[in-house]
Protein backbone atom coordinates (compact mmCIF):
# COMPACT_ATOMS: atom_id res chain seq x y z
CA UNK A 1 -46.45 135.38 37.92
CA UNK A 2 -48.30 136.71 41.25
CA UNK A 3 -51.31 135.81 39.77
CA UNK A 4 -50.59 132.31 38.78
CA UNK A 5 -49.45 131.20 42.04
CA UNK A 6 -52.49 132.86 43.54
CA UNK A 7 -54.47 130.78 41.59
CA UNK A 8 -52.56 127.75 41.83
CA UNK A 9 -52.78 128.25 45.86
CA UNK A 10 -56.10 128.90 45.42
CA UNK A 11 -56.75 125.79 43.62
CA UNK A 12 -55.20 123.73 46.17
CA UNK A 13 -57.02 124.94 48.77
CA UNK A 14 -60.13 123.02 47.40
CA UNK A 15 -58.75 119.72 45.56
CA UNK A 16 -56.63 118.79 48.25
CA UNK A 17 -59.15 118.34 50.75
CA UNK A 18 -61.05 117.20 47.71
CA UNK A 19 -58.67 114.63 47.17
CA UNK A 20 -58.38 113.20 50.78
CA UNK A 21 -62.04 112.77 51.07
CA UNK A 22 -62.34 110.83 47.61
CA UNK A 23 -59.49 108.66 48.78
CA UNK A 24 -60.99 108.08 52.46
CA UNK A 25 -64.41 107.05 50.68
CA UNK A 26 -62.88 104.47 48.27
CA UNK A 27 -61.09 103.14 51.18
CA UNK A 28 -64.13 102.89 53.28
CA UNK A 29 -66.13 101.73 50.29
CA UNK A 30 -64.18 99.08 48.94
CA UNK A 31 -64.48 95.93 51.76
CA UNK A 32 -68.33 96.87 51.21
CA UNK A 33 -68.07 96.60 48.27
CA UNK A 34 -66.16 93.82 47.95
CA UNK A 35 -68.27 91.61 50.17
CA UNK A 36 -71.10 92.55 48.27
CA UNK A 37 -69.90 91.57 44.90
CA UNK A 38 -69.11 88.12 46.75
CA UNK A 39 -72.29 87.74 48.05
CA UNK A 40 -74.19 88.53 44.39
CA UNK A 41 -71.60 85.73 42.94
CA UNK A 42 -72.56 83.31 45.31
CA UNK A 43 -76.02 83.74 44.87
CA UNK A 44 -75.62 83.51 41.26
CA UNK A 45 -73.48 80.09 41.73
CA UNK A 46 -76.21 78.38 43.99
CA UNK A 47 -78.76 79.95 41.09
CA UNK A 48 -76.31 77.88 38.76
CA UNK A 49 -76.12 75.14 40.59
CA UNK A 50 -79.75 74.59 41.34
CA UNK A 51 -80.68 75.41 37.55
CA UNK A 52 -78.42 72.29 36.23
CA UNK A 53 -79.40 69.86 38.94
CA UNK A 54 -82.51 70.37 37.97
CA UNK A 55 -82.03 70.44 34.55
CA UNK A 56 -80.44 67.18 34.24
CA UNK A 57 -82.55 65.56 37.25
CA UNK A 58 -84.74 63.80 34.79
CA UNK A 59 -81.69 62.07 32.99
CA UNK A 60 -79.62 61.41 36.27
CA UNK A 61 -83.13 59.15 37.62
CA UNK A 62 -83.23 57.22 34.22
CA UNK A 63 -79.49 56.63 33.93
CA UNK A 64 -79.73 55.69 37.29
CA UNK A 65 -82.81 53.46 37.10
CA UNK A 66 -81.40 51.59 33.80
CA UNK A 67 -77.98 50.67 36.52
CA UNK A 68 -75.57 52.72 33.79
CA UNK A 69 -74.87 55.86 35.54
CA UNK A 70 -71.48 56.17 33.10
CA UNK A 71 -74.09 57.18 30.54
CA UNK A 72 -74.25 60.28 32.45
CA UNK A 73 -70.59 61.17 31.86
CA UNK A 74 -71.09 63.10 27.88
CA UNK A 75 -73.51 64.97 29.29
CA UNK A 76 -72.04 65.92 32.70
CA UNK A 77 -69.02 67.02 30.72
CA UNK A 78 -71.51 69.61 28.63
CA UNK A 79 -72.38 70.95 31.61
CA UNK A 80 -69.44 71.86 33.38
CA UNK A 81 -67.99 73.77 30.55
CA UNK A 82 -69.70 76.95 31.69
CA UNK A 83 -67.54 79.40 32.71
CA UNK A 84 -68.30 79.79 35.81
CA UNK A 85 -68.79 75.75 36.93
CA UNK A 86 -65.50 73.83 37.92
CA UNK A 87 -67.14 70.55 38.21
CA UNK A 88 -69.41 68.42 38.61
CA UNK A 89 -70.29 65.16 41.17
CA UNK A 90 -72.99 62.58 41.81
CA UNK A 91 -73.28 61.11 45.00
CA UNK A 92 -75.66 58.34 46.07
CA UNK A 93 -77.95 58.71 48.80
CA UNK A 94 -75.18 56.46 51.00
CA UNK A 95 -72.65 59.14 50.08
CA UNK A 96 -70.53 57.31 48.00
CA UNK A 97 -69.32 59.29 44.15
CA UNK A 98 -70.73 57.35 41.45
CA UNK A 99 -69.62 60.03 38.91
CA UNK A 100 -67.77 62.95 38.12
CA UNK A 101 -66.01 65.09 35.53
CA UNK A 102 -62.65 65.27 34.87
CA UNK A 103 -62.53 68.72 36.95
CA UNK A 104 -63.50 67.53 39.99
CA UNK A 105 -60.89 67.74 42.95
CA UNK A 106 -59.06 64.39 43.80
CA UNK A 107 -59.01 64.71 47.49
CA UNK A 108 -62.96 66.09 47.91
CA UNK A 109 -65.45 63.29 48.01
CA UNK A 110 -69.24 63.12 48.78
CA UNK A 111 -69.08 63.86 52.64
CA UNK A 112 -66.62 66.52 52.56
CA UNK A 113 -68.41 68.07 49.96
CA UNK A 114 -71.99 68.35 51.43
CA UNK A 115 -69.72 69.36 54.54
CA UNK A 116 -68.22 72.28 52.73
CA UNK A 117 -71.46 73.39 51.28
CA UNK A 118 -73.37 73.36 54.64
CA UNK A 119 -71.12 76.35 55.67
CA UNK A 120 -71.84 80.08 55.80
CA UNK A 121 -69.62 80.60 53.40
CA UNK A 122 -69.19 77.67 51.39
CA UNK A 123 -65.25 77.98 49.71
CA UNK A 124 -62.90 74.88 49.80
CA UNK A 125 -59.39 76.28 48.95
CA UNK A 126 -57.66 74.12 46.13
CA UNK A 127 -54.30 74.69 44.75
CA UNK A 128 -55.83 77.33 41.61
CA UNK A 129 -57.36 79.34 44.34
CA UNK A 130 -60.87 78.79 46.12
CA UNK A 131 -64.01 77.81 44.52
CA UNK A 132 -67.73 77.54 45.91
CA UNK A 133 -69.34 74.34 46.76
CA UNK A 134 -73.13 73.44 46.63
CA UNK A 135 -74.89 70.35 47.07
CA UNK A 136 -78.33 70.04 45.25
CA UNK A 137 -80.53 66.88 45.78
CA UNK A 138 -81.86 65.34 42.55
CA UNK A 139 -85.65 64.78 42.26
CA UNK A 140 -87.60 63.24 39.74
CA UNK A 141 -91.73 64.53 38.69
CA UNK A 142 -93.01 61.73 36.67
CA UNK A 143 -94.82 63.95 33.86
CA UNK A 144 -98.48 63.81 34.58
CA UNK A 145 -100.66 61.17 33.18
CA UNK A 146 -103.29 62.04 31.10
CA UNK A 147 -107.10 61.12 32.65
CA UNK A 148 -108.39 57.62 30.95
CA UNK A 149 -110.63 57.92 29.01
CA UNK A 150 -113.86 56.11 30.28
């Protein structure tokens, strides 16, 4: 019995301090952590968001240039249903929404949006919890013509 409470003493000699130092380093680890992870997602979110504008920059131009930018509405709605995009918005160059999927808050329109998005950290709280806003401007690349033949 002597011997097993040795033992047992002996044991907690080295896993309780073992045990406090483990705890201390997740403590100090996990705000670092933490603000890390954010970072990478917002990273990945801009990464998103640029990939898609520019992915459906060619169609936003033409739907645009044809005056029928509801055509744009099937394929916005593709889009958002990643899992990670919430919604999505067009603006005109005068700021004003011309479309937008279902998702897309009520209350947030073009200025507030770029407004949001110009911020370090760029989170607009809504009622299911906060979500990250970026603005991407839509360009159109006419494809290059091919040299005439002389």
């Amino acid at each position: 019995m002597k011997m097993a409470l040795r033992t047992l003493r002996l044991q907690l000699r080295f896993l309780l301090p073992l045990m406090l130092v483990l705890v201390a380093a997740a403590y100090v680890a996990e705000p670092v952590l933490d603000r890390v992870t954010l970072r990478w997602f917002e990273r990945d979110l801009g990464s998103r968001g640029t990939l898609v504008a520019n992915a459906l920059s060619d169609s936003i131009v033409e739907a645009l240039r044809a005056g029928h930018p509801e055509r744009l509405q099937p394929l916005f709605d593709r889009a958002a249903q990643d899992e990670r995009l919430v919604a999505i918005g067009l603006c005109s160059p005068a700021g004003r929404m011309l479309q937008r999927t279902p998702a897309f808050p009520k209350g947030v329109d073009c200025a507030e949006a770029v407004l949001v998005s110009a911020k370090a950290q760029p989170r607009l709280q809504l009622p299911g919890g906060p979500v990250h806003i970026s603005t991407h401007d839509i360009t159109f690349q006419p494809p290059p013509q091919a040299p005439e033949a002389a």
